[in-house]
Protein backbone atom coordinates (compact mmCIF):
# COMPACT_ATOMS: atom_id res chain seq x y z
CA UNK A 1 -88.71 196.50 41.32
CA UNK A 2 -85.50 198.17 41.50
CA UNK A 3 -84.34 197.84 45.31
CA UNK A 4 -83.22 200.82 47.18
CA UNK A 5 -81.78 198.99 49.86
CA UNK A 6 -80.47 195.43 49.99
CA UNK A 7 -82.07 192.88 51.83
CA UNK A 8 -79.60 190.03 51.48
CA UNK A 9 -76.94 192.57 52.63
CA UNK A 10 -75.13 190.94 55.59
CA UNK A 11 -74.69 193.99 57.13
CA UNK A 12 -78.24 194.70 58.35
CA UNK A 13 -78.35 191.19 59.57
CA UNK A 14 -76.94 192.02 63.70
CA UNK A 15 -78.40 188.86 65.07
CA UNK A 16 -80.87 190.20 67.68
CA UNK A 17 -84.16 188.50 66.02
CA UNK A 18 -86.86 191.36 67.08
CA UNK A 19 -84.22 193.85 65.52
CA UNK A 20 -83.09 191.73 61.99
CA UNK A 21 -86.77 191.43 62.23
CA UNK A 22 -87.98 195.55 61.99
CA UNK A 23 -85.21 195.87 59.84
CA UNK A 24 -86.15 193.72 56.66
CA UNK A 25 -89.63 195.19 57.40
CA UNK A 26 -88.22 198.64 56.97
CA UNK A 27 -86.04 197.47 53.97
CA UNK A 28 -89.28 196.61 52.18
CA UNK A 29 -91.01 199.39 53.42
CA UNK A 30 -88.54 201.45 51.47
CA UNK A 31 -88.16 199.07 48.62
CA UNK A 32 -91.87 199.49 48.03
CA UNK A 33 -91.93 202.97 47.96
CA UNK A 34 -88.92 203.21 45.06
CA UNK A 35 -91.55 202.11 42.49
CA UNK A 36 -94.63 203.18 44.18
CA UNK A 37 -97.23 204.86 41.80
CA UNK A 38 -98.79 208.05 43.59
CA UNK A 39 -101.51 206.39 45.39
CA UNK A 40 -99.67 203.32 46.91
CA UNK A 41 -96.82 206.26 47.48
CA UNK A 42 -99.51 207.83 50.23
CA UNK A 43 -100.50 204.93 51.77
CA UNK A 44 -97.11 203.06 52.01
CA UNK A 45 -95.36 206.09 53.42
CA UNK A 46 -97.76 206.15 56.38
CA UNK A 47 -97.18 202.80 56.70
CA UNK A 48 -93.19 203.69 56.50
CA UNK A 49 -94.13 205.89 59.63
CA UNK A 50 -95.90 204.27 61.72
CA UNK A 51 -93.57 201.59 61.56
CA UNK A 52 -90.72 203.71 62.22
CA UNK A 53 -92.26 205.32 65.45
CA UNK A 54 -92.86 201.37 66.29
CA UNK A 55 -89.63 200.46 65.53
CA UNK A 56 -87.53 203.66 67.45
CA UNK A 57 -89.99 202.94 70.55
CA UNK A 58 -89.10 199.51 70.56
CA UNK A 59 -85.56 200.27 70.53
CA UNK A 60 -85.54 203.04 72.72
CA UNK A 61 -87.32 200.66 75.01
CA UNK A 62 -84.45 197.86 74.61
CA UNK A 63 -82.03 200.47 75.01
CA UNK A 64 -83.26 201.71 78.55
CA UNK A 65 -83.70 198.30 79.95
CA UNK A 66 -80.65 197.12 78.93
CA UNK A 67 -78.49 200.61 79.83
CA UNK A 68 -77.06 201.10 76.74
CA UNK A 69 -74.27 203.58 77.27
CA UNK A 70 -75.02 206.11 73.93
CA UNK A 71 -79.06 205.81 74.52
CA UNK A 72 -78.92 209.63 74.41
CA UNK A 73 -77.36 210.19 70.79
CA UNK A 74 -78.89 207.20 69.48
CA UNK A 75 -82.22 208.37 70.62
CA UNK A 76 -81.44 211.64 69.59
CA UNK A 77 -81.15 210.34 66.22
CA UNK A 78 -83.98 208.62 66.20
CA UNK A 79 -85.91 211.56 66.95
CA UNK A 80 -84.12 213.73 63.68
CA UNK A 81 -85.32 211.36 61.52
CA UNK A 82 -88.61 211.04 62.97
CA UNK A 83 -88.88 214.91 62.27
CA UNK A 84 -87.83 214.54 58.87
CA UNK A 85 -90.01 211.97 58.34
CA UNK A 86 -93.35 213.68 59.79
CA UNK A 87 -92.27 217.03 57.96
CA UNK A 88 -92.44 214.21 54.53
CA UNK A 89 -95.60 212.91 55.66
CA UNK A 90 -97.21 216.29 56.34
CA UNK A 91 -95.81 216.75 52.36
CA UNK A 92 -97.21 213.51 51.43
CA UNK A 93 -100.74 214.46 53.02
CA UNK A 94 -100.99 217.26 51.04
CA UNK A 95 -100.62 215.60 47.80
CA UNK A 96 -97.01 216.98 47.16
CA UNK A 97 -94.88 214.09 46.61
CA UNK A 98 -92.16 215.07 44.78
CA UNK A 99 -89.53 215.67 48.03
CA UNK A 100 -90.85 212.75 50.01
CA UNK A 101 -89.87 210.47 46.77
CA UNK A 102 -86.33 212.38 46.66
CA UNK A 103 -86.22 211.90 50.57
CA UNK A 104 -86.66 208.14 49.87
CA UNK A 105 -84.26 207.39 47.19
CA UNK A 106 -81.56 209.80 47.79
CA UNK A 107 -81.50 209.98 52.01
CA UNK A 108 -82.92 206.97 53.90
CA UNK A 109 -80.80 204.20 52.02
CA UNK A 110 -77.71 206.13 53.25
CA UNK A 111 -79.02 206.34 56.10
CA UNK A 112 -79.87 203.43 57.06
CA UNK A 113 -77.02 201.77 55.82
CA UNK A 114 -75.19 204.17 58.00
CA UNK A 115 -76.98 203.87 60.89
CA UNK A 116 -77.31 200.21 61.17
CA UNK A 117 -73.89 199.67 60.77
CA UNK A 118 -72.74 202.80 63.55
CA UNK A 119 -75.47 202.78 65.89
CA UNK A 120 -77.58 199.38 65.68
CA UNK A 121 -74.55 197.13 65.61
CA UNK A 122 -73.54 198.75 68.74
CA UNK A 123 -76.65 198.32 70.27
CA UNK A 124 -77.25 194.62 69.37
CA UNK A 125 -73.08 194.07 70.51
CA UNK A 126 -73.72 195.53 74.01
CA UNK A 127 -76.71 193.68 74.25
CA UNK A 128 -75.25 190.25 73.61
CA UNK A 129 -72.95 191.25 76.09
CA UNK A 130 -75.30 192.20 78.27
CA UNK A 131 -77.59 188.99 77.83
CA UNK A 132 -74.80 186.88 78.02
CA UNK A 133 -73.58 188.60 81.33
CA UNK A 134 -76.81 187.97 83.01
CA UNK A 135 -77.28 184.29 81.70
CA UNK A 136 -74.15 183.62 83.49
């Protein structure tokens, strides 16, 4: 299997546990769907959904409890690619694959490389902050 995105890459590793966690999850997700055959293409992209509406709520959750400062554009972000990613699936559904594969290999690797090196490593750095503020 050719991989898409990294796993081992010690960029996506931001030592918050729940979000390293989602992350390789994603990262295989992804991975999976690079070689998937049409079938297993269907099913694992809803599975790439659902777990991305899991994994944005969760975050968005984190963010709000912990006051994250940039909750609006991150959550504004997560909410593009949750479009994009429903506007795929609606694709996918309708047996028209072709730009959902595209959309995986050529936009959610850069993408997520981007974004969890902007936007998550923020995140996890004001919440060790934050955790360690309250802990003392």
């Amino acid at each position: 299997m050719t991989l898409l995105i990294d796993p081992d890459n010690p960029r996506y590793c931001l030592e918050i546990d729940s979000m390293d966690k989602t992350h390789l999850e994603f990262i295989e997700l992804v991975n999976k769907l690079g070689s998937a055959d049409r079938e297993a293409f269907k099913t694992l992209f809803e599975q790439l959904v659902a777990h991305t509406n899991a994994h944005f709520k969760a975050e968005n959750e984190l963010m709000q409890e912990s006051g994250f400062p940039a909750i609006s554009e991150h959550m504004g972000e997560h909410e593009r690619i949750l479009g994009d990613l429903n506007r795929m699936l609606s694709r996918v559904t309708q047996g028209n694959s072709l730009l959902p594969r595209a959309y995986v290999k050529d936009h959610l690797p850069g993408w997520f490389d981007l974004h969890a090196q902007t936007m998550d490593s923020a995140l996890a750095a004001h919440f060790k902050i934050r955790t360690t503020s309250e802990s003392n």
